[in-house]
Protein backbone atom coordinates (compact mmCIF):
# COMPACT_ATOMS: atom_id res chain seq x y z
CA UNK A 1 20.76 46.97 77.23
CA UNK A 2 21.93 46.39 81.22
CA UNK A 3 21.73 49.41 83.47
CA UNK A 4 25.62 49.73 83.08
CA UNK A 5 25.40 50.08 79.24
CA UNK A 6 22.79 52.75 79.69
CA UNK A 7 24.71 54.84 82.13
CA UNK A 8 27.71 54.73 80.65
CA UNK A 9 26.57 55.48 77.20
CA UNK A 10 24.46 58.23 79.12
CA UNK A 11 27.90 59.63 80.78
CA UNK A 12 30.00 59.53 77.63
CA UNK A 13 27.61 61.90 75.86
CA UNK A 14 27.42 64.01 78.55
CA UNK A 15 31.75 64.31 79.35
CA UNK A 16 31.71 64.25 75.35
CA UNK A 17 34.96 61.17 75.49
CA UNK A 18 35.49 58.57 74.11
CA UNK A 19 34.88 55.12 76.21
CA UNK A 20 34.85 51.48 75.43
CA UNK A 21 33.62 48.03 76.48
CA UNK A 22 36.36 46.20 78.20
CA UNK A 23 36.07 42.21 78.40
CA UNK A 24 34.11 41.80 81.55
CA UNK A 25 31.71 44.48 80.97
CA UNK A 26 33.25 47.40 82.44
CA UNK A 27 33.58 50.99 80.43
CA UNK A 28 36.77 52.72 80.48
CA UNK A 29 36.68 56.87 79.46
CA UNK A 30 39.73 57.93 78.02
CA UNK A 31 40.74 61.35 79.95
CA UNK A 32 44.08 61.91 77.65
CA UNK A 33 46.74 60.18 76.34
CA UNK A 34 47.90 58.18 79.04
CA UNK A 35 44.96 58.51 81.90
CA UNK A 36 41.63 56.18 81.82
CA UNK A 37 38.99 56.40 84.42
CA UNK A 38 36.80 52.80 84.40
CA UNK A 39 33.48 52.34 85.27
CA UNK A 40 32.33 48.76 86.38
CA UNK A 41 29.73 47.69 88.69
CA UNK A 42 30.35 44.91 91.22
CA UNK A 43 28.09 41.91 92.26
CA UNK A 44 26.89 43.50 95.28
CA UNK A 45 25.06 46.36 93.20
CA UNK A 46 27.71 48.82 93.81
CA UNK A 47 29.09 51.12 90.75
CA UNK A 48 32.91 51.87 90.85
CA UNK A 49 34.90 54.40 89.49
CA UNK A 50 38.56 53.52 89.56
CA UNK A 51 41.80 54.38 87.80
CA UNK A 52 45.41 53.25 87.92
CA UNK A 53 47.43 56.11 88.39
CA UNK A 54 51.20 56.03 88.85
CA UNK A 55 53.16 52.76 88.66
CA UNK A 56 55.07 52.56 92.30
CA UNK A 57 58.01 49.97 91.87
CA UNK A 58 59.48 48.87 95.42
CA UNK A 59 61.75 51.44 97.23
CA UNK A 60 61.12 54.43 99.74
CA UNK A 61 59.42 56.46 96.97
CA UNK A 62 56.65 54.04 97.02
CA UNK A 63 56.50 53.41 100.77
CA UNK A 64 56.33 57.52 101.24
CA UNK A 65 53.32 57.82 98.46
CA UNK A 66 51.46 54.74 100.05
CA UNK A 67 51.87 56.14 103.46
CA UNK A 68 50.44 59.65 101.92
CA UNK A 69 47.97 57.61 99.95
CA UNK A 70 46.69 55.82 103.34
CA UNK A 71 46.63 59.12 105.48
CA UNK A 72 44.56 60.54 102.73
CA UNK A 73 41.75 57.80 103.00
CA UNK A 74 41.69 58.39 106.63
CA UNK A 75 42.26 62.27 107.17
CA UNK A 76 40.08 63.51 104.07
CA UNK A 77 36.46 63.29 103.95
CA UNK A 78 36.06 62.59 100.58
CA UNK A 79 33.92 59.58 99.06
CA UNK A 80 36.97 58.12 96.79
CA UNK A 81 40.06 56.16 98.24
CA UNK A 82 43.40 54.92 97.51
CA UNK A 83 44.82 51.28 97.36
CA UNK A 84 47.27 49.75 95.61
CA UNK A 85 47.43 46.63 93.16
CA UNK A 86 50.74 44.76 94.09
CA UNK A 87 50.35 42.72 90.92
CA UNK A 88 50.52 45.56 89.02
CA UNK A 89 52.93 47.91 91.53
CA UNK A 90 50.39 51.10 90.91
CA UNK A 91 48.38 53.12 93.29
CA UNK A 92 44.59 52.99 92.62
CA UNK A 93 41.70 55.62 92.62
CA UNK A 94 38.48 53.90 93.71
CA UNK A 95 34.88 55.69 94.16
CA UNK A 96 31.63 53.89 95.37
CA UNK A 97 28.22 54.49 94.65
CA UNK A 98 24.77 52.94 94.99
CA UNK A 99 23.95 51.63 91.63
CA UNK A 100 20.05 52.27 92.77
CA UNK A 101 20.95 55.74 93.53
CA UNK A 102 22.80 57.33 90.63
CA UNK A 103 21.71 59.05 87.81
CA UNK A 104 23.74 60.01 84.95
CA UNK A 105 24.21 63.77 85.92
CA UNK A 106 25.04 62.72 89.52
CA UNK A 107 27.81 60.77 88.44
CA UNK A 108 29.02 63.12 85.74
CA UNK A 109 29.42 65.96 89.10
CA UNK A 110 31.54 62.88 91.18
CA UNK A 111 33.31 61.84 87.65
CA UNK A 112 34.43 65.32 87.35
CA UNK A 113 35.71 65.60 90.76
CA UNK A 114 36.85 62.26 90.75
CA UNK A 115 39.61 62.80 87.23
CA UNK A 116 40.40 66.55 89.13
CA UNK A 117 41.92 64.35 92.49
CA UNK A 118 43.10 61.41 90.88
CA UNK A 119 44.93 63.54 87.91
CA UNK A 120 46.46 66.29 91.17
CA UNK A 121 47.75 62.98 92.73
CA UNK A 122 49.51 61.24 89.26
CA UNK A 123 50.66 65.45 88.47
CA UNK A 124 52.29 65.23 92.14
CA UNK A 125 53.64 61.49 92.10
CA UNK A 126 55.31 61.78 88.68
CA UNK A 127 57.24 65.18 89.95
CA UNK A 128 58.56 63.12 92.35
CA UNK A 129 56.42 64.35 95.56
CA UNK A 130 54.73 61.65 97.72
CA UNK A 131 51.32 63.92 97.23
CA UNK A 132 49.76 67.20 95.91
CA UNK A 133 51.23 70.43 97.78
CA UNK A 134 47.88 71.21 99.47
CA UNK A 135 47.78 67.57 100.81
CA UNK A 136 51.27 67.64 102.04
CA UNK A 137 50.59 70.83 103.90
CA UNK A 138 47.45 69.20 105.31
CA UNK A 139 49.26 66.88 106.76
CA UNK A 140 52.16 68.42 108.32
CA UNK A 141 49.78 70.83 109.97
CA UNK A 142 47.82 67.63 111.52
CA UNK A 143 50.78 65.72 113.06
């Protein structure tokens, strides 16, 4: 069993969901229905949290959310980020961590804060808002 198998099996029982294996030999947790948070660690030792959130077809929409999504990474102090997969047209949740550093119950506390942004952002996005309220008001407040 890798480190990856051990954690993640580790962090399932803990956030008591269910999670598979994807080909490739990340872990995907399924929140609800229609939201998955994956878990995958890169070749440079890093362990990633990431989850496609909204699909963002071209238009204004999706330039106002990606400009929200980019002020975000640079305004908030918060370890996960945006991006966006243009293969795919969705915005992207990403979180980093040092494999060597992480234990099961720390990454349960960042998982769960992780799924409470990411799921505020989709909530926001799919009411037609380029970002959560509180963000929005951030914002304005800053220009």
């Amino acid at each position: 069993m890798t480190r990856i198998d051990a954690l993640a099996q580790e962090l399932g029982s803990l956030l008591n969901l269910p999670f598979f294996l994807e080909t490739g030999g990340s872990y995907t947790y399924q929140i609800n229905h229609d939201f998955l948070v994956q878990l995958e660690e890169d070749p440079a030792g890093l362990l990633f949290l990431g989850s496609f959130l909204v699909s963002l077809p071209v238009g204004k929409f999706r330039e106002n959310v990606l400009a929200s999504a980019m002020k975000a990474n640079y305004l908030l102090n918060e370890p996960s980020f945006f991006a966006f997969n243009e293969k795919q047209e969705k915005l992207v949740l990403y979180q980093s961590f040092d494999f060597s550093r992480i234990s099961a119950e720390k990454l349960l506390e960042a998982f769960s804060l992780f799924v409470e942004k990411a799921l505020k952002w989709k909530e926001a996005i799919d009411k037609g808002q380029n970002g959560p309220f509180d963000f929005l008001q951030k914002i304005a407040t800053t220009k």
